[in-house]
Structures are given as C-alpha cells and as structure tokens.
N, C-alpha and C. Protein backbone atom coordinates (compact mmCIF):
# COMPACT_ATOMS: atom_id res chain seq x y z
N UNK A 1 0.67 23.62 2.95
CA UNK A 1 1.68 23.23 1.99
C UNK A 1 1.84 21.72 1.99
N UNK A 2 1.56 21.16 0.66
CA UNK A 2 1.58 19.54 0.75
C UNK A 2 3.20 19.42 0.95
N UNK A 3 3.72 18.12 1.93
CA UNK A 3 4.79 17.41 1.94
C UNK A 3 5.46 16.65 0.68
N UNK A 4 6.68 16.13 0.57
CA UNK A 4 6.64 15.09 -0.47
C UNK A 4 5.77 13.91 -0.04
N UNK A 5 5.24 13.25 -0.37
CA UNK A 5 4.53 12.17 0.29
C UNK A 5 4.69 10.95 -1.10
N UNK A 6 5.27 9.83 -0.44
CA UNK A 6 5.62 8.87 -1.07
C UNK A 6 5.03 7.46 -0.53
N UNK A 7 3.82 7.38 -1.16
CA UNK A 7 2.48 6.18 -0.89
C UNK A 7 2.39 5.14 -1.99
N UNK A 8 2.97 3.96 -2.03
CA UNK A 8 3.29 2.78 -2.83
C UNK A 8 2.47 2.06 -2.05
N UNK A 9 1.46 1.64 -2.94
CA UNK A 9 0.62 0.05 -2.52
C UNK A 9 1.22 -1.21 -3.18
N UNK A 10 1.42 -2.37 -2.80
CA UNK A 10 1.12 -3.52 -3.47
C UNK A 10 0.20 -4.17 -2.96
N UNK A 11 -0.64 -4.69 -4.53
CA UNK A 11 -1.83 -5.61 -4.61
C UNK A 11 -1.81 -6.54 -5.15
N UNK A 12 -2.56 -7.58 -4.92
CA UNK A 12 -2.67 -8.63 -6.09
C UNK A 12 -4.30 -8.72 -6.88
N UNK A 13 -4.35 -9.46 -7.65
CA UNK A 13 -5.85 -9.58 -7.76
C UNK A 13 -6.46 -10.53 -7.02
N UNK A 14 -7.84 -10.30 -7.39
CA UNK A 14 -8.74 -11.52 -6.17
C UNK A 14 -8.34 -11.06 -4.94
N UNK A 15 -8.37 -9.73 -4.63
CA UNK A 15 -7.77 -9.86 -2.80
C UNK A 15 -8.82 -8.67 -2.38
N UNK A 16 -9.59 -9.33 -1.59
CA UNK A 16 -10.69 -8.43 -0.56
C UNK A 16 -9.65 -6.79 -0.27
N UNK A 17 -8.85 -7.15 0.69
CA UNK A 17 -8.41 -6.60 1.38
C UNK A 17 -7.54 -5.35 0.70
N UNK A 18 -7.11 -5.92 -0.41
CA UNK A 18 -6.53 -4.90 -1.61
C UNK A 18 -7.16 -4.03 -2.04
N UNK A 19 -8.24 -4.61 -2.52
CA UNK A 19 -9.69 -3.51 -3.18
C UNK A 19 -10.09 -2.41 -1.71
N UNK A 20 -9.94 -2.80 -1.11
CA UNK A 20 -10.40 -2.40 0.72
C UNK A 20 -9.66 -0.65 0.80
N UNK A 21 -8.53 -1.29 0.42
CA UNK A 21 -7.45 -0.27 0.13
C UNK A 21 -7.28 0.81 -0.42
N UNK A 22 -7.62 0.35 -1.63
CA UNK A 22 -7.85 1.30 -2.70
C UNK A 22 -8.56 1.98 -2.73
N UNK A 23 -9.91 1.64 -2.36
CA UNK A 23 -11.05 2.28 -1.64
C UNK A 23 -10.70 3.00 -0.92
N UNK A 24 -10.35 2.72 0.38
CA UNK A 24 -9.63 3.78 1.87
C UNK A 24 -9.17 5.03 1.03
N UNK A 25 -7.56 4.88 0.04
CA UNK A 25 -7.12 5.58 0.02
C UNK A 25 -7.47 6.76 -1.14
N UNK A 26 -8.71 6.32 -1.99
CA UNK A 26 -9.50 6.76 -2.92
C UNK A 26 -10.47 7.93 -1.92
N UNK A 27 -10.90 7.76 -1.25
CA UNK A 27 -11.83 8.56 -0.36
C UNK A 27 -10.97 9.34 0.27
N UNK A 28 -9.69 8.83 0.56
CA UNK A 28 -8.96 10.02 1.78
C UNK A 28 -8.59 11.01 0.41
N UNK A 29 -8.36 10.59 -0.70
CA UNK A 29 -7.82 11.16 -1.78
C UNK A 29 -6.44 11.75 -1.72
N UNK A 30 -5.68 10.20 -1.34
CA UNK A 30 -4.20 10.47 -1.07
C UNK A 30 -3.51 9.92 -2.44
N UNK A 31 -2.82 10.36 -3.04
CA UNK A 31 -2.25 9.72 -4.31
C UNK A 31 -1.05 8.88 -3.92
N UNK A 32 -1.11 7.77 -4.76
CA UNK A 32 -0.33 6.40 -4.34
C UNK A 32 -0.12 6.08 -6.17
N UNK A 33 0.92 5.12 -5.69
CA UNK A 33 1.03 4.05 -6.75
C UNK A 33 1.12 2.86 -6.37
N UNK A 34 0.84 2.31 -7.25
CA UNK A 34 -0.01 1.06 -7.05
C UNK A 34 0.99 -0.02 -8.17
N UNK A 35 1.20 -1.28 -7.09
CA UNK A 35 2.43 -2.22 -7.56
C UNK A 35 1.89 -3.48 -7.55
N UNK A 36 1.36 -3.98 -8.81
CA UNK A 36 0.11 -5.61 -8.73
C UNK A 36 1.44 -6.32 -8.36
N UNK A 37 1.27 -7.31 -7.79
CA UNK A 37 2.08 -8.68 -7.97
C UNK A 37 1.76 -10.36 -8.62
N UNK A 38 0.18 -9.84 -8.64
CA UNK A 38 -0.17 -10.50 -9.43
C UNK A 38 0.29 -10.60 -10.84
N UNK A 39 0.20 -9.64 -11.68
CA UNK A 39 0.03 -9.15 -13.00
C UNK A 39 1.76 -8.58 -13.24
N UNK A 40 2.58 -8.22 -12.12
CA UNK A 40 3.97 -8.32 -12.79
C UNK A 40 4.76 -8.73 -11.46
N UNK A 41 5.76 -9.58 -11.82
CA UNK A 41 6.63 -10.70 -10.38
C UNK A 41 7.64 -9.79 -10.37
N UNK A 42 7.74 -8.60 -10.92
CA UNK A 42 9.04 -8.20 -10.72
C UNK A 42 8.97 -7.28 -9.43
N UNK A 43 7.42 -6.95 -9.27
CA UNK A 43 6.70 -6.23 -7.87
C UNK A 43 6.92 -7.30 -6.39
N UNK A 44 6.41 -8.80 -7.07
CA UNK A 44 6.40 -9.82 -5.89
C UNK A 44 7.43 -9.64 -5.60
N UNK A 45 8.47 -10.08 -6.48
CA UNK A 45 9.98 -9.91 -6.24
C UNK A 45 10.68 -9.14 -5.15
N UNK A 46 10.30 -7.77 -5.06
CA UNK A 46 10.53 -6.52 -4.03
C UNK A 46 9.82 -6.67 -2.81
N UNK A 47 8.43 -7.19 -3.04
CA UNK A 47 8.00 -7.77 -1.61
C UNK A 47 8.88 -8.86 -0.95
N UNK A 48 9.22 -10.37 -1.49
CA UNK A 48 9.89 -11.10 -0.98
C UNK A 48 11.29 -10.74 -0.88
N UNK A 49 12.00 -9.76 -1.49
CA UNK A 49 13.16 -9.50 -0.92
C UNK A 49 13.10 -8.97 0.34
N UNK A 50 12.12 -8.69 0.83
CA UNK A 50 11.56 -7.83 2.33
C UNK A 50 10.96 -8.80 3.36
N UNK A 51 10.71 -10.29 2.84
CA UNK A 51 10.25 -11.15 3.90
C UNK A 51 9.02 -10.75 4.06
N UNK A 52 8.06 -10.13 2.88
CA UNK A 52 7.16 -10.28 2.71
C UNK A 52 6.34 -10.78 1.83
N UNK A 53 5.31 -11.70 2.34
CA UNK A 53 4.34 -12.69 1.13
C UNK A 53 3.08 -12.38 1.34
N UNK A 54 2.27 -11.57 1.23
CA UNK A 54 1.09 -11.23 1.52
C UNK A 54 0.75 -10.26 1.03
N UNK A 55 -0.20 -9.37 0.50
CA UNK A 55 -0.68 -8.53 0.36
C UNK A 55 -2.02 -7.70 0.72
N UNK A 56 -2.98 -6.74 0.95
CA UNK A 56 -1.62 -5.63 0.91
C UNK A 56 -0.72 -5.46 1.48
N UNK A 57 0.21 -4.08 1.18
CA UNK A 57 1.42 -3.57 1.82
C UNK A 57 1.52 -2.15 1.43
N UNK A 58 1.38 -1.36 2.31
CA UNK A 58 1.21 -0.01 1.89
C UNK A 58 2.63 0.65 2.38
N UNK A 59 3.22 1.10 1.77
CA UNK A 59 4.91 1.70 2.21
C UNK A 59 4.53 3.13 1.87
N UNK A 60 4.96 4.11 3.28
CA UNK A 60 4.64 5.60 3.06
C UNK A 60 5.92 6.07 4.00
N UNK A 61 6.30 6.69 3.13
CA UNK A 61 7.54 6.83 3.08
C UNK A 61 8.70 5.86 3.60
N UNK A 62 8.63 4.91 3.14
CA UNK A 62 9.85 3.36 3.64
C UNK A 62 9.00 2.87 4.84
N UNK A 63 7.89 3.33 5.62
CA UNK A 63 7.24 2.94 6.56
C UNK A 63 6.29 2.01 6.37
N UNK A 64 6.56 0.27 6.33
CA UNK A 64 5.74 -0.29 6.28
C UNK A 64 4.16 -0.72 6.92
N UNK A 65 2.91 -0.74 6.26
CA UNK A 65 2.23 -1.16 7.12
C UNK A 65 1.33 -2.86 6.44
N UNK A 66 1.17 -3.53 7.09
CA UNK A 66 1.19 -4.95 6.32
C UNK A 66 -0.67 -4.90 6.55
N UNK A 67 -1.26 -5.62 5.12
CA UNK A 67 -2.33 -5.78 5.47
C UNK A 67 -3.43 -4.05 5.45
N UNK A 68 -4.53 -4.66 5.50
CA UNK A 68 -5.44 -3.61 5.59
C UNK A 68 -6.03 -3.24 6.99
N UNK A 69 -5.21 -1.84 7.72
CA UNK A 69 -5.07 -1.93 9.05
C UNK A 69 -5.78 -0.24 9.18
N UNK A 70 -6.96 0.02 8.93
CA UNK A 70 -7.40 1.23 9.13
C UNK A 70 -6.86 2.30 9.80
N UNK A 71 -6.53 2.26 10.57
CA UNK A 71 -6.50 2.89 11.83
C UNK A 71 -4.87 3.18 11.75
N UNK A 72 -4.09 2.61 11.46
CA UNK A 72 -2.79 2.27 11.40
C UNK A 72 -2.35 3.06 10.14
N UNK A 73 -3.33 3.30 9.00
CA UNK A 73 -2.68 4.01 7.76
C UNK A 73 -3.37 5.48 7.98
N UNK A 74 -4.68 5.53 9.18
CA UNK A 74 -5.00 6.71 8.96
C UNK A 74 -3.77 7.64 9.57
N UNK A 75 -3.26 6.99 10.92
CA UNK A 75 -2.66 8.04 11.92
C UNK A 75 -0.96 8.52 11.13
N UNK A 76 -0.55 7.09 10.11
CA UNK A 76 0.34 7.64 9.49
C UNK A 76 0.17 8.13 7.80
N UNK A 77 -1.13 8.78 7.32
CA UNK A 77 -0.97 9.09 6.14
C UNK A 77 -1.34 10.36 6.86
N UNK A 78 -1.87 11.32 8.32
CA UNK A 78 -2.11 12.26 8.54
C UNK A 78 -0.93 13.07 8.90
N UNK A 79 0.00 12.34 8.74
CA UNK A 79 1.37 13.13 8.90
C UNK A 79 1.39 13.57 7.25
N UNK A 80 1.17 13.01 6.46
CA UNK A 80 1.53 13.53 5.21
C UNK A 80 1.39 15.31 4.52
C-alpha cells in the first residue's frame, strides 16, 4: 500500500547536480514536483526564507536534504 509521499525538488537551470536528480529520482520512479528557481523567484523565495541558497533541495515530507546526496535520499525515500 503506497504512503502519502510528499517529494518537492528545487532546481535551477545550468545545474549538474539538479539534472543528477532528476535522473536519480526518474529511475527510482518516485513522483515529485519539481520547483525551478531559476525560471520562477517566487520558488527562490521559499528556499531563502529557509536559509537556503543553493540548489538542489529535495524536501520529503518537510525533511530536508541539501544538494545531491545519493545515499541520503535513497535511505529516506525507502521509507516512502
């Protein structure tokens, strides 16, 4: 029985590590949405209200993980 599972990326463009991502979570075939900050500031916006400037940022369920951290999104998207 699937969980609710609530998987929000933010990306920007031009970012290795973003595409990296998308990839990862394309193959695990976990469904996400996906928040450019490039292409709309009202996304950056929600990152820097969080004291965050970087991207990625993968939030699963309010659980941040910063960056493209393999290992770190596998052990918490297998709770999902």
């Amino acid at each position: 029985m699937e969980g609710k599972q609530q998987v929000t990326i933010y990306v920007s463009n031009n970012c290795s590590e973003s595409n990296k991502l998308i990839h990862f979570l394309k193959e695990l075939g976990i469904s996400y949405e996906i928040k450019n900050i490039t292409e709309d500031k009202k996304n950056l916006k929600e990152l820097q209200e969080q004291h965050i400037y970087a991207t990625p940022v993968t939030m699963v369920n309010n659980h941040k993980i910063l960056g493209f951290q393999k290992h770190k999104l596998e052990s918490e998207l297998i709770r999902l």
